[in-house]
C-alpha atoms as a PDB file:
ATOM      1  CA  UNK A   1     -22.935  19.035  -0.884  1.00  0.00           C
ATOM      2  CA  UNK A   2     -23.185  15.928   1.561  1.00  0.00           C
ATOM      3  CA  UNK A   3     -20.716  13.614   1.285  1.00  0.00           C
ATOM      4  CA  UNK A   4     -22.024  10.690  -1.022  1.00  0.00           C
ATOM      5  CA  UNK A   5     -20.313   7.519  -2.105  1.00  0.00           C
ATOM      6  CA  UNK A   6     -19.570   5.708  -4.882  1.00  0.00           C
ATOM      7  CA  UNK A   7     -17.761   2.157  -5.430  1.00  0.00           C
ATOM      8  CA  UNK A   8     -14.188   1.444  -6.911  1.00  0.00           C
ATOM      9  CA  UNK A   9     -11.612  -1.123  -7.360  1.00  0.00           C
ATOM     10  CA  UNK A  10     -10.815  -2.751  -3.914  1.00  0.00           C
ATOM     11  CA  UNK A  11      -7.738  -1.249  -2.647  1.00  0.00           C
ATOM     12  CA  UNK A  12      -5.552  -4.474  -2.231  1.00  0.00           C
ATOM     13  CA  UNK A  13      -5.220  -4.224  -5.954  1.00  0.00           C
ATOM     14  CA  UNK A  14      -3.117  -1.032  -5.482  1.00  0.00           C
ATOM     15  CA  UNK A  15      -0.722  -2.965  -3.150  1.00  0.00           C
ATOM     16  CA  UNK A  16       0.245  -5.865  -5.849  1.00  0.00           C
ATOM     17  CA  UNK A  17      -2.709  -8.831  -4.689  1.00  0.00           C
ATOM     18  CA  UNK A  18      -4.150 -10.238  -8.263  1.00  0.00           C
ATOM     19  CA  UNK A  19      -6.876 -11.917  -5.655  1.00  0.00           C
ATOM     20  CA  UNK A  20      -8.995  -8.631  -5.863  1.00  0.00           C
ATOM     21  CA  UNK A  21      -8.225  -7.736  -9.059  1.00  0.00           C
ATOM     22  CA  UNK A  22     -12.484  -8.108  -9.708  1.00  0.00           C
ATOM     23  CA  UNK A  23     -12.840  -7.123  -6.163  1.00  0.00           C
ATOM     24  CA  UNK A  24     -14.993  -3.613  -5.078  1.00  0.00           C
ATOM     25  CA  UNK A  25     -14.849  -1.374  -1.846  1.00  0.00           C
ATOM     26  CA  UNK A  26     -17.046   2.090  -1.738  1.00  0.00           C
ATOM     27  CA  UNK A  27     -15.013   5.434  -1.705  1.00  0.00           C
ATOM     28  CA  UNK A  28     -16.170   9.213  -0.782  1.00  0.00           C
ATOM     29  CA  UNK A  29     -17.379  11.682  -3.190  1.00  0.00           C
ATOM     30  CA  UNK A  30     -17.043  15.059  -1.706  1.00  0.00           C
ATOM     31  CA  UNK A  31     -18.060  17.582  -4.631  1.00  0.00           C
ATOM     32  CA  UNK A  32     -20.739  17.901  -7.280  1.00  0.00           C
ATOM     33  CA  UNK A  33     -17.833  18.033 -10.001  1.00  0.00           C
ATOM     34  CA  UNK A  34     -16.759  14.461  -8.691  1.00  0.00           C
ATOM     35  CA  UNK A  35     -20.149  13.091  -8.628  1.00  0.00           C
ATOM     36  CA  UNK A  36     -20.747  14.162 -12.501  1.00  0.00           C
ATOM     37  CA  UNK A  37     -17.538  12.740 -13.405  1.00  0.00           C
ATOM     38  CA  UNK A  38     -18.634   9.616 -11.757  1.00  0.00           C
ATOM     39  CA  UNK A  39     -21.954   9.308 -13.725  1.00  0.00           C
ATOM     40  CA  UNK A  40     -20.060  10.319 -17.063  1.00  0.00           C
ATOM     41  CA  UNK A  41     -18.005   7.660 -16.696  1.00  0.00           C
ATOM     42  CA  UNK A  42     -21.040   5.023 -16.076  1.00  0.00           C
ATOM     43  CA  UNK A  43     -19.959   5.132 -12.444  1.00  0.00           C
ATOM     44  CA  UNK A  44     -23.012   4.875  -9.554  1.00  0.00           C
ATOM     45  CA  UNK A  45     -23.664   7.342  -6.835  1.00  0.00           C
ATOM     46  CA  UNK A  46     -25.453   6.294  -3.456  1.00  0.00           C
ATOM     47  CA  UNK A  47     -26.646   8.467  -0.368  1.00  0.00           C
ATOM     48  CA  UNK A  48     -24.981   6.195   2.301  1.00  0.00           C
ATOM     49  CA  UNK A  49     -21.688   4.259   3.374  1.00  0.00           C
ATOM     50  CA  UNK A  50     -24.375   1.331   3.871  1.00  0.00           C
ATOM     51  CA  UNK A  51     -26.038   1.699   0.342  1.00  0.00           C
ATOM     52  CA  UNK A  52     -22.423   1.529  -1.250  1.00  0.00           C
ATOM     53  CA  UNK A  53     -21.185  -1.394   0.700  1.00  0.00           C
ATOM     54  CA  UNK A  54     -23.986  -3.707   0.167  1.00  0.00           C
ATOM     55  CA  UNK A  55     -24.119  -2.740  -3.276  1.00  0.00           C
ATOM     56  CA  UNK A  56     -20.551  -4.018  -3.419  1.00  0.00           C
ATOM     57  CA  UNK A  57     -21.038  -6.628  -1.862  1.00  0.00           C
ATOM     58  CA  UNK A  58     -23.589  -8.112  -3.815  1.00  0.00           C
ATOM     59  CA  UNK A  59     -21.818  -6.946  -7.223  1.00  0.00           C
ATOM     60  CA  UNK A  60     -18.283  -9.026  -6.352  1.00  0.00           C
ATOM     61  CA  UNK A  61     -20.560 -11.588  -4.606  1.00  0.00           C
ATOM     62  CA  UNK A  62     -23.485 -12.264  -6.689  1.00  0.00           C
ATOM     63  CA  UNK A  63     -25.928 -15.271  -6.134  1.00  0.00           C
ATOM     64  CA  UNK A  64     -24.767 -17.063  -8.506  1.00  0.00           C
ATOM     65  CA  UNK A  65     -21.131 -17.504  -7.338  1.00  0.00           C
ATOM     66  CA  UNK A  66     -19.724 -19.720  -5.194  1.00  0.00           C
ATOM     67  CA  UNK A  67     -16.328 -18.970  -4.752  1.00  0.00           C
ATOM     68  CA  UNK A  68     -14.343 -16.626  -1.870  1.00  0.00           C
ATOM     69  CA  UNK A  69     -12.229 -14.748  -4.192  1.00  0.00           C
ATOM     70  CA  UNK A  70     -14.145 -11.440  -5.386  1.00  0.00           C
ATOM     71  CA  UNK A  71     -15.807 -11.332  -8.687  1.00  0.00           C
ATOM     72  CA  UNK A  72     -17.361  -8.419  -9.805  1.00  0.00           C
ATOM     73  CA  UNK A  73     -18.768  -8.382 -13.418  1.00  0.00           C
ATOM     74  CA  UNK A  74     -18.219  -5.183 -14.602  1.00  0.00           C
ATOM     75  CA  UNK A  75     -15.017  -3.456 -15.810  1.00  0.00           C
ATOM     76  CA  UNK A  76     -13.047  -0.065 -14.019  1.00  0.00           C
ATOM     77  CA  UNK A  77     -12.886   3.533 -15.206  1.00  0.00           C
ATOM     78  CA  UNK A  78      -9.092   4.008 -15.092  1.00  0.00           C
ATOM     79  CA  UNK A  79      -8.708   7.401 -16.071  1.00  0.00           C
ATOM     80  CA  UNK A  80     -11.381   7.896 -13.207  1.00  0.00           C
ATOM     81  CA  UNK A  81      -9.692   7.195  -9.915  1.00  0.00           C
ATOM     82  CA  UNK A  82     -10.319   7.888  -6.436  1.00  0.00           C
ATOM     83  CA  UNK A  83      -7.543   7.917  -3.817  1.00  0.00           C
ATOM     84  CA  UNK A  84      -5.704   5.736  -6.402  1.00  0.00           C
ATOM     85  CA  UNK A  85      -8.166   3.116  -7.737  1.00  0.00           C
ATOM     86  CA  UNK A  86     -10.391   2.900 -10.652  1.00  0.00           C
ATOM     87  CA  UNK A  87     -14.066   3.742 -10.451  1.00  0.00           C
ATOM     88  CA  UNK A  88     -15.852   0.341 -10.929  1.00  0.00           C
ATOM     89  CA  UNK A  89     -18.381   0.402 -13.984  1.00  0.00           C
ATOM     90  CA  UNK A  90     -21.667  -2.092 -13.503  1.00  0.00           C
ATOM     91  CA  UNK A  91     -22.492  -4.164 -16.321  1.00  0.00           C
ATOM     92  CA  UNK A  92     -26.307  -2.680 -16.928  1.00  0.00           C
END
């Protein structure tokens, strides 16, 4: 399988800053099994690095917000991790 990504909790949240608590960075999915987990748990799956970043960006960014501290609207899988943080969960 090629490597695909998904997007999760941003890691600063792992290291104790509440600032990105609703923020979102993409992670690696390397296996089929993790990429059905993913999509169990609501989770997204994209093709590219690019596809998963932008889609994070505008998630924890969206037009409607003005501020500089990351906002995503949707909630985080956290019995679904990967490399320590919670799969992110969109909203629809």
């Amino acid at each position: 399988m090629a490597t695909k990504y998904t997007v999760v909790q941003h890691s600063a949240v792992t290291t104790g800053d509440p600032q990105f608590e609703h923020g979102l960075e993409s992670a690696a999915v390397h296996s089929s099994k993790g990429e059905a987990k993913i999509l169990n748990a609501g989770g997204r799956i994209f093709d590219t690095y690019g596809e998963a970043e932008d889609y994070a960006e505008q998630e924890q960014y969206p037009a409607d917000y003005s501020g500089l501290i990351p906002h995503a609207p949707g909630t985080f899988a956290t019995r679904v991790r990967l490399g320590g943080r919670a799969l992110y969960i969109p909203q629809s």
